[in-house]
Protein backbone atom coordinates (compact mmCIF):
# COMPACT_ATOMS: atom_id res chain seq x y z
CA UNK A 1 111.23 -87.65 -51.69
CA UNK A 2 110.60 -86.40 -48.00
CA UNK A 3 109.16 -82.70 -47.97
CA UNK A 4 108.48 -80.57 -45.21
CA UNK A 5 107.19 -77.44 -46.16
CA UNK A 6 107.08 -74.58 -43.07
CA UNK A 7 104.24 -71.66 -43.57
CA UNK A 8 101.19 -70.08 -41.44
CA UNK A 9 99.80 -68.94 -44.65
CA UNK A 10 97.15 -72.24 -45.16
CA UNK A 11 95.75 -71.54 -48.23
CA UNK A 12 99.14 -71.61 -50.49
CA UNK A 13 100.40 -74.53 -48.00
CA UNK A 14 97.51 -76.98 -48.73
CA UNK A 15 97.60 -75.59 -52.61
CA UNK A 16 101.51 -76.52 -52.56
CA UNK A 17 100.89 -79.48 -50.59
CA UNK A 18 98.78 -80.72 -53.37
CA UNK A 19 101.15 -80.01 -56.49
CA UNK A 20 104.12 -81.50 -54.97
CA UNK A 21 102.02 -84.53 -53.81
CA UNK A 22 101.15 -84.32 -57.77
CA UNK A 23 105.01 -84.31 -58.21
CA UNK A 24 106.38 -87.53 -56.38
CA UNK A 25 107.19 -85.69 -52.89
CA UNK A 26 105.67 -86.83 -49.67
CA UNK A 27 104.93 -83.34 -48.06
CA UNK A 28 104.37 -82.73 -44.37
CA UNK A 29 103.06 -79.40 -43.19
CA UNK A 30 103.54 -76.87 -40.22
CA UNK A 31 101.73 -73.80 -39.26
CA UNK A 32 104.40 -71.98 -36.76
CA UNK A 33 108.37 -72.64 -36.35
CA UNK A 34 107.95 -74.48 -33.24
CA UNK A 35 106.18 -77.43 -34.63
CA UNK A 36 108.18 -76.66 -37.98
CA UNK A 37 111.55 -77.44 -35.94
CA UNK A 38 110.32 -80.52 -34.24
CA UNK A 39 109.20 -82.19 -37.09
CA UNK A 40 112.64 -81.30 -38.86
CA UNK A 41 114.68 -82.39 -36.00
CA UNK A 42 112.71 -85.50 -35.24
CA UNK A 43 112.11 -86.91 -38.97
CA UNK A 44 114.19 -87.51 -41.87
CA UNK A 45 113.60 -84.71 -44.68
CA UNK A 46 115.35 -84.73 -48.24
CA UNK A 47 114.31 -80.67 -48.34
CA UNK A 48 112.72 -78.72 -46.49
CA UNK A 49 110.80 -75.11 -47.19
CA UNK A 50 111.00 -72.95 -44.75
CA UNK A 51 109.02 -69.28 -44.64
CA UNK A 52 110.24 -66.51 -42.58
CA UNK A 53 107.37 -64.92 -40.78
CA UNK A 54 106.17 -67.82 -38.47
CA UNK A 55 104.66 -68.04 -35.78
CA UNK A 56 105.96 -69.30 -32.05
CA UNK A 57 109.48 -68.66 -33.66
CA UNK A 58 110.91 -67.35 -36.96
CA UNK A 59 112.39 -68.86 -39.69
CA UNK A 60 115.77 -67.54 -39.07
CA UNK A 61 115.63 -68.81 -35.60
CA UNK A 62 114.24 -72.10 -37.20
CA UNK A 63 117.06 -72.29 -39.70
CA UNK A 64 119.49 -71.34 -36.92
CA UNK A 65 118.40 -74.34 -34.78
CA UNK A 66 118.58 -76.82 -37.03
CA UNK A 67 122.33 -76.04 -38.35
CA UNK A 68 123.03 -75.52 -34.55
CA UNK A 69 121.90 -79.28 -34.00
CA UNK A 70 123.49 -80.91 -36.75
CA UNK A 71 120.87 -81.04 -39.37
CA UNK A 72 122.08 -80.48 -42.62
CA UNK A 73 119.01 -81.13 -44.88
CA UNK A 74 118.50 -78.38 -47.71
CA UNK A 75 116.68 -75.50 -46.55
CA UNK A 76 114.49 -73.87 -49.19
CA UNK A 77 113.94 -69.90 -47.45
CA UNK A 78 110.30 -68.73 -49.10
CA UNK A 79 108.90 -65.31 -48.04
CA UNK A 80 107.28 -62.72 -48.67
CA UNK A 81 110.07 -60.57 -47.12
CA UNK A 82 112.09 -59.07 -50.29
CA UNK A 83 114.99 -57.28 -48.55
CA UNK A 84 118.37 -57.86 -49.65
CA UNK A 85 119.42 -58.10 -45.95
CA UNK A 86 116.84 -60.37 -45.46
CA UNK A 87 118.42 -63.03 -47.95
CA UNK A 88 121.76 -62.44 -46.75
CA UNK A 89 120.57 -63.57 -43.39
CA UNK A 90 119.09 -66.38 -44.34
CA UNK A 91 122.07 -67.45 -46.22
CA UNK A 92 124.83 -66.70 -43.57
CA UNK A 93 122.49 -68.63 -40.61
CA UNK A 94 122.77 -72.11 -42.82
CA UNK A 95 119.85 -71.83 -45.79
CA UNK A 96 120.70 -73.16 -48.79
CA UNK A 97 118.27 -70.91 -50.96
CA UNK A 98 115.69 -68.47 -50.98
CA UNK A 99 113.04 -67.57 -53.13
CA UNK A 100 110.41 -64.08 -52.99
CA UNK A 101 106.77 -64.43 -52.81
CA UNK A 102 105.12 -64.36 -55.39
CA UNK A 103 106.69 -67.10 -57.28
CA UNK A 104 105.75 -69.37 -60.32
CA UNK A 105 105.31 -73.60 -59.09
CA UNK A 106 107.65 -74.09 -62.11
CA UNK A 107 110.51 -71.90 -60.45
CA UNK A 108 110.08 -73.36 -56.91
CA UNK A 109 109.69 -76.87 -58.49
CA UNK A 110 113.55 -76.33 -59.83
CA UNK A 111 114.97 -74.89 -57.12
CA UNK A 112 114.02 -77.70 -55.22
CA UNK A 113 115.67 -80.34 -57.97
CA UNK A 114 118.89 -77.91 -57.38
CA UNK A 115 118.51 -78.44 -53.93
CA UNK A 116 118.22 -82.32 -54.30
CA UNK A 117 121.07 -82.70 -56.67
CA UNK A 118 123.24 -80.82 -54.32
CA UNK A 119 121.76 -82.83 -51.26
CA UNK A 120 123.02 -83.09 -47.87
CA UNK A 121 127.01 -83.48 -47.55
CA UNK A 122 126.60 -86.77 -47.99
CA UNK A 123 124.11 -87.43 -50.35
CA UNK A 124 125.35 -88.42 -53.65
CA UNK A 125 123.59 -87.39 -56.99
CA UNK A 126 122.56 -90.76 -58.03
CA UNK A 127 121.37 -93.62 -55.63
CA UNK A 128 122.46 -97.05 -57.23
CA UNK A 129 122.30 -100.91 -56.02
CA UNK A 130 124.29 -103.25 -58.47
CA UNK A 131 122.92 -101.67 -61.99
CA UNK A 132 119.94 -100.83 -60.45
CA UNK A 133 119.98 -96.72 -60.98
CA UNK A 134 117.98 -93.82 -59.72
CA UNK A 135 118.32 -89.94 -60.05
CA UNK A 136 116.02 -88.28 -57.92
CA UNK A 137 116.59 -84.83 -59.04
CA UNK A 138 115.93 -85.69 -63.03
CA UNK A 139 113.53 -88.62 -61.69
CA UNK A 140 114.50 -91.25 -63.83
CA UNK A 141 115.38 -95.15 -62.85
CA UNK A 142 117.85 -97.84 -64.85
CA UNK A 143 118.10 -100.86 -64.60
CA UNK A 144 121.18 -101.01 -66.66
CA UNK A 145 120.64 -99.09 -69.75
CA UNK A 146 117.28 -99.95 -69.59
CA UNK A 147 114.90 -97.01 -68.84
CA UNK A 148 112.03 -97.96 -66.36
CA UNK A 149 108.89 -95.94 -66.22
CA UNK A 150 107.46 -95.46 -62.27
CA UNK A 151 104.92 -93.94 -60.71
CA UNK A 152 105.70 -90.90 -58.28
CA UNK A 153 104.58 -93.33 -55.41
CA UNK A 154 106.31 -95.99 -56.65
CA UNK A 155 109.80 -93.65 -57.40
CA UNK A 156 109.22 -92.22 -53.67
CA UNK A 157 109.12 -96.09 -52.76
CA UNK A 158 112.09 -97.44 -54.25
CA UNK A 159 114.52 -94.10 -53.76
CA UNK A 160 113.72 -94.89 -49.92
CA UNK A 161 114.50 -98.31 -49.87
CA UNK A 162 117.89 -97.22 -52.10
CA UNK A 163 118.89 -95.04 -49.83
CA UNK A 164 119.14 -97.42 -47.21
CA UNK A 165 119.88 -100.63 -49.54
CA UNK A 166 120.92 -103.41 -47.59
CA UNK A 167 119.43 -102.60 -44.13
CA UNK A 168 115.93 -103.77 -43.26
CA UNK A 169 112.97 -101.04 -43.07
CA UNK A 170 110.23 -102.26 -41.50
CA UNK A 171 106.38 -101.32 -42.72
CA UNK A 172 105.99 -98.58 -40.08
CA UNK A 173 109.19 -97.32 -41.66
CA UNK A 174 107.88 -97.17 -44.94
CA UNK A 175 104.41 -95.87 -44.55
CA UNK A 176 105.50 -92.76 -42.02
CA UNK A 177 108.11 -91.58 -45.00
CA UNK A 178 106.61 -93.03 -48.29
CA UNK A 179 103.19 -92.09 -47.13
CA UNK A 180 103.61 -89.77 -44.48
CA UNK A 181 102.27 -90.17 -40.67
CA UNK A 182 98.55 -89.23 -41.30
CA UNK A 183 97.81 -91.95 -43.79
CA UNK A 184 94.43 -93.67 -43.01
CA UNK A 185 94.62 -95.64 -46.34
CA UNK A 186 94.46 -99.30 -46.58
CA UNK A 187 96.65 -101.17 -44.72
CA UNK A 188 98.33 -103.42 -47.36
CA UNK A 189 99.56 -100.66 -49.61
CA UNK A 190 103.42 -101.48 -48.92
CA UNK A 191 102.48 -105.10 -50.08
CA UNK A 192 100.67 -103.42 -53.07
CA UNK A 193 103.31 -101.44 -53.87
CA UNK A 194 106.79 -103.48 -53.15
CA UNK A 195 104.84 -105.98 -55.39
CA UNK A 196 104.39 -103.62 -58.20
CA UNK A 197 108.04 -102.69 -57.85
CA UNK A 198 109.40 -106.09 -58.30
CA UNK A 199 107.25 -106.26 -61.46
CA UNK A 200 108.79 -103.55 -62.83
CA UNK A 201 112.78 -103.45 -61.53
CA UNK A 202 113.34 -107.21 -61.00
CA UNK A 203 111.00 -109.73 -62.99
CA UNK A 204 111.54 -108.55 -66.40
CA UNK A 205 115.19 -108.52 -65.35
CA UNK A 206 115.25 -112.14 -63.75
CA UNK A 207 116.59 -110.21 -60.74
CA UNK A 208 115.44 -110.52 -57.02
CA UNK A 209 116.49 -107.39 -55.22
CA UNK A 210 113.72 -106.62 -52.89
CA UNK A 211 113.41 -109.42 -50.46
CA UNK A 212 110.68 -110.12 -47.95
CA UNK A 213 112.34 -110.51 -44.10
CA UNK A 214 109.35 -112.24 -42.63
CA UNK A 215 107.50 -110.57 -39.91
CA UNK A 216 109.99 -107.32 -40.34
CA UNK A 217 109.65 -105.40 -43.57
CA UNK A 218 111.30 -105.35 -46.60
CA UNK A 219 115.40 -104.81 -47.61
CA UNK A 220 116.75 -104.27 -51.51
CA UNK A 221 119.84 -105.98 -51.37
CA UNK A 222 123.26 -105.06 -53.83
CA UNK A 223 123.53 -107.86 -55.74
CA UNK A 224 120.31 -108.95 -56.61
């Protein structure tokens, strides 16, 4: 899961960065709402957090924007701002939610899987191939009614290539939203991973859902 979390204040932002990395999301961080509303406008985000007191432009302007252009990801309103008029705002200009500062992790961590099982309009609760199953707000996978244990990585992994099932992601693809833009990792670690995937959702299963398209990436067909 795709996270972009929006706030000058750099000490909570790398500390949050760090427990939803823990988590299974794939966060990507701005300091002001200028950079914050590039990044949301130019990338694919399954939520985004979004403070109000920004610099270079507000969130409310930020929030505005983004509805104005036709992106409908989840926006998660965090502030420090209490007012009652401030949350109204935020909530008639297109945010989905908004939580005070200071909060508990555990109370932002489920109004985030709120946000996720709601989605985008068109986001359904459960991702499926064939019997292949994942929820990505409960974070659970099926193959069938068998229950299959992943890692967050390899969860973040497979809801991606669910989510587009059928169509061919390349590597680049995979590494910018699975591992985010900035990784400097090793440069196999799709390989590494697609190959612990199949050990786990498709050998044990006799199945074959995530094929190899040589010299292009990787697609997990339907019927596998």
């Amino acid at each position: 899961m795709r996270l972009l979390l929006v706030d000058d204040e750099r000490r909570l932002a790398d500390s949050l960065k760090r427990g939803l990395t823990a988590d299974g999301f794939n966060v990507d961080l701005a300091d002001d709402g200028i950079s914050g509303l590039w990044l949301a406008k130019n990338n694919t985000y399954d939520v985004i957090v979004l403070d109000l007191m920004l610099p270079g432009k507000n969130g409310f302007q930020v929030c505005a924007d983004l509805r104005a252009a036709s992106v409908w990801t989840p926006v998660l309103v965090l502030t420090a701002k209490t007012g009652e008029y401030d949350e109204i705002e935020s909530l008639d200009i297109g945010a989905d939610d908004f939580l005070s500062k200071p909060f508990s992790y555990e109370v932002l961590l489920a109004h985030l899987r709120a946000l996720l099982r709601r989605g985008t309009r068109e986001r359904p609760v459960q991702l499926r191939a064939g019997d292949l199953v994942i929820d990505p707000a409960a974070h659970t996978c099926h193959r069938g009614s068998t229950l299959i244990e992943l890692t967050p990585r390899e969860f973040g992994l497979l809801e991606y290539l669910l989510r587009y099932h059928d169509e061919i992601l390349t590597k680049v693809q995979i590494l910018d939203h699975v591992w985010g833009s900035e990784y400097e990792g090793e440069s196999n670690v799709v390989e590494v991973y697609i190959s612990y995937l199949r050990r786990k959702i498709d050998r044990p299963f006799s199945m074959n859902s995530i094929r190899t398209v040589p010299g292009v990436g990787y697609r997990l067909v339907s019927r596998g």
